[in-house]
C-alpha atoms as a PDB file:
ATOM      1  CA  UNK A   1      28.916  11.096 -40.805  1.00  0.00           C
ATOM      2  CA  UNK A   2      30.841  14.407 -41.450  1.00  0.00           C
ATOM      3  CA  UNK A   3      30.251  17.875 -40.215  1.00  0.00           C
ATOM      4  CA  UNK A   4      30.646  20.148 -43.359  1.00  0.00           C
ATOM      5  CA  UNK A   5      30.089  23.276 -44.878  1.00  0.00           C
ATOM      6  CA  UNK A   6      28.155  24.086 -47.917  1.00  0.00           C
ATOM      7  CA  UNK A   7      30.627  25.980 -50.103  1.00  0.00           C
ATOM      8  CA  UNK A   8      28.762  26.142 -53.655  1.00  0.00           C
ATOM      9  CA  UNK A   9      26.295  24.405 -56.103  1.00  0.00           C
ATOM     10  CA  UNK A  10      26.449  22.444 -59.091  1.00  0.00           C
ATOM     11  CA  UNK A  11      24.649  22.547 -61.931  1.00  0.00           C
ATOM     12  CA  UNK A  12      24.587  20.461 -64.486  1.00  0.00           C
ATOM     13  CA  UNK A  13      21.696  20.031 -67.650  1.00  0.00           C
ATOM     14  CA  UNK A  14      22.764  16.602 -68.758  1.00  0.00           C
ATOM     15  CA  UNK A  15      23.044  14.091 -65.783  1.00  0.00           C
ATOM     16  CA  UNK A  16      22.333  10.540 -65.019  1.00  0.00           C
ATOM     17  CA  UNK A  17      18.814  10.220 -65.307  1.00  0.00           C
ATOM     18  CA  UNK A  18      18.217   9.567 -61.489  1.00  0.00           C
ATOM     19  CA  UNK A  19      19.569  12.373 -60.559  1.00  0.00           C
ATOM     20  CA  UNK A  20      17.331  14.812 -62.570  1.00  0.00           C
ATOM     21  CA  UNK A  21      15.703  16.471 -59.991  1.00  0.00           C
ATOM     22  CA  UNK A  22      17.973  16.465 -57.187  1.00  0.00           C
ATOM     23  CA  UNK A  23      20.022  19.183 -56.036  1.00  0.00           C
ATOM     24  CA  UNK A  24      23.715  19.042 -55.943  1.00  0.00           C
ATOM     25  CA  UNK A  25      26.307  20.559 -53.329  1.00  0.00           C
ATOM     26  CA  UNK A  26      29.656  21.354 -52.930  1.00  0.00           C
ATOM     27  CA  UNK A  27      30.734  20.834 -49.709  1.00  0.00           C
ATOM     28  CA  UNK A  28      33.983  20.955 -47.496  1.00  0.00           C
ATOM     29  CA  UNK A  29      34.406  18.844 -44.185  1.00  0.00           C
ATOM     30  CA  UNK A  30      34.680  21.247 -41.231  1.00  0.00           C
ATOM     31  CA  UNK A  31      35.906  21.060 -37.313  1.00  0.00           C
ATOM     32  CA  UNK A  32      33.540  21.920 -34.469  1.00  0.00           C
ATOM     33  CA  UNK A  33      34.406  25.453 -34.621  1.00  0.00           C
ATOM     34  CA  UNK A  34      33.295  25.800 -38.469  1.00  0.00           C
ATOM     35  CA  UNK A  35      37.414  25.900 -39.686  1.00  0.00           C
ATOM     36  CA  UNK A  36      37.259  23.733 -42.842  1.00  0.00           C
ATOM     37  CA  UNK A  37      39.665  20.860 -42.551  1.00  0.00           C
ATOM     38  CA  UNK A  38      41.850  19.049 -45.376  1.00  0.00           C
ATOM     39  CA  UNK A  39      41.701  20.340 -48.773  1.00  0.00           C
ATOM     40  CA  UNK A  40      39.054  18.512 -50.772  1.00  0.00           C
ATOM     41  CA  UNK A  41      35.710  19.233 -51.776  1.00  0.00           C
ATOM     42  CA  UNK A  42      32.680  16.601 -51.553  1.00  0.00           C
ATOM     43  CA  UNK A  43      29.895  16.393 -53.980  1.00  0.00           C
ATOM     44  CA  UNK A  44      26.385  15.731 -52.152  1.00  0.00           C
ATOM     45  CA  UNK A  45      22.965  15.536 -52.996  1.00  0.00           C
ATOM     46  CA  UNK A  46      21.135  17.539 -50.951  1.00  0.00           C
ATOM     47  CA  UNK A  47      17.686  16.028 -49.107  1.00  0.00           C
ATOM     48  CA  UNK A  48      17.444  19.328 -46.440  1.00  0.00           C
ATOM     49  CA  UNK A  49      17.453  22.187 -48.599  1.00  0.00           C
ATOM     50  CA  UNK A  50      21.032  23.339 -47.752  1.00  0.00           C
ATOM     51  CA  UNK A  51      22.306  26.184 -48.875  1.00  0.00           C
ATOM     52  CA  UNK A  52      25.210  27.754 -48.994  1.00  0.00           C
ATOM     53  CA  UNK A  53      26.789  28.788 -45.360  1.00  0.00           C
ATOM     54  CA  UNK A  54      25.363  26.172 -44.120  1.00  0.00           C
ATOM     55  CA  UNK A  55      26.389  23.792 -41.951  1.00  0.00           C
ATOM     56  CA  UNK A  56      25.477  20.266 -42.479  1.00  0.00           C
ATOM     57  CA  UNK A  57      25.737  16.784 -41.394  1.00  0.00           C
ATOM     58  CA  UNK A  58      26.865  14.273 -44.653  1.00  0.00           C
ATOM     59  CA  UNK A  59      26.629  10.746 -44.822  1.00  0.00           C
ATOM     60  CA  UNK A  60      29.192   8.915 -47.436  1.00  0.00           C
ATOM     61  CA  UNK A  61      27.925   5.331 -47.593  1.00  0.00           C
ATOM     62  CA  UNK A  62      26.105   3.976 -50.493  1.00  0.00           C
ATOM     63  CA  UNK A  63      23.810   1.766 -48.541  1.00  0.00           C
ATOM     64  CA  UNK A  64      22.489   4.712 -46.631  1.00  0.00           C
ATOM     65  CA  UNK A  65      22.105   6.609 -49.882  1.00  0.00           C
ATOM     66  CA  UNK A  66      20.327   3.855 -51.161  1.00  0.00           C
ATOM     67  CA  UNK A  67      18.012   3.663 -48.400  1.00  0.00           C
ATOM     68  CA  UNK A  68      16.843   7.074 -47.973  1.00  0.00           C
ATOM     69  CA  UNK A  69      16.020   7.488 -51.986  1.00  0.00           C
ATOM     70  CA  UNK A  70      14.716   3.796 -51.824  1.00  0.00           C
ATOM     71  CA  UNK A  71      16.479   2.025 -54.681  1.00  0.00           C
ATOM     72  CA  UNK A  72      20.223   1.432 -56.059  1.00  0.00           C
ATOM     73  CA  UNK A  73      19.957   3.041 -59.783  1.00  0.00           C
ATOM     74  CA  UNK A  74      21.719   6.690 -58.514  1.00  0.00           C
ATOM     75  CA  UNK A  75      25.607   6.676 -58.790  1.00  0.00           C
ATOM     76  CA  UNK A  76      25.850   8.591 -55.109  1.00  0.00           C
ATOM     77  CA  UNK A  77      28.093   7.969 -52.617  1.00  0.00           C
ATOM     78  CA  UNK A  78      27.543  11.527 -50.265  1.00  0.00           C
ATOM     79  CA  UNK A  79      24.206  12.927 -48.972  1.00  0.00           C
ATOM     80  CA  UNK A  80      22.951  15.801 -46.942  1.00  0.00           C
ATOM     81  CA  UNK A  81      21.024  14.188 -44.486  1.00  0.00           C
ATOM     82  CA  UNK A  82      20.986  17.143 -41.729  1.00  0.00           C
ATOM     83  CA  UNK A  83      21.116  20.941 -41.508  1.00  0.00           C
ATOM     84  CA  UNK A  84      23.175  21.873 -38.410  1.00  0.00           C
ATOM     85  CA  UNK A  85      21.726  24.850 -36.156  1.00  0.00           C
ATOM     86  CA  UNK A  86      23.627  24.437 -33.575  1.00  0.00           C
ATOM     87  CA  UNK A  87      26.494  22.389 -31.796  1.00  0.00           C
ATOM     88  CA  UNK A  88      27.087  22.226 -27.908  1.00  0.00           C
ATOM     89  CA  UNK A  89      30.226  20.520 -26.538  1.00  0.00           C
ATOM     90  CA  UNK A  90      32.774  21.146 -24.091  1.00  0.00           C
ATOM     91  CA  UNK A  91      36.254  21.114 -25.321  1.00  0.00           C
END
C-alpha cells in the first residue's frame, strides 16, 4: 500500500463503461509527515469518499482491485481503500 495525498479529481463524460459511476482521484504518494515524495501523480478510484486534502491509504495491485469491485472487466490498477485520520509512530 501507499500513503498519499489527494491532490485533485478527474472527470471525464466518456469512460470505459465499468467505470461509469466511480469516482476518480488524483493522488501523490506522501512521507509520514504529509511531504509528498517523487514527482508523479497516481490515478485512483476512490471506494472511501476521499476528497481532496486528504490523506489516504492506496492499493496498486490488480488482484486486489479486482476483488473489492468483484470482477476483472475495469482497466484499474490503483484504489482508495482507506481514509487516513491519523498516524502514530516514533521516529
Amino acid at each position: 500500500m501507499t500513503l498519499a495525498k489527494v491532490k485533485g479529481n478527474v472527470v471525464s463524460t466518456h469512460k470505459n463503461a465499468e467505470l461509469k459511476g466511480y469516482k476518480l482521484l488524483i493522488t501523490q504518494a506522501v512521507d509520514l509527515e504529509g511531504n509528498f515524495t517523487g514527482n508523479s501523480e497516481i490515478i485512483a478510484i476512490d471506494f472511501q469518499d476521499a476528497g481532496i486534502g486528504d490523506t489516504v491509504l492506496i492499493t496498486q495491485e490488480g488482484d486486489a482491485v479486482q476483488q473489492i469491485l468483484g470482477h476483472k472487466r475495469a482497466p484499474v490498477h490503483s484504489i482508495i481503500v482507506a481514509v487516513v485520520d491519523q498516524i502514530d509512530y516514533k521516529g
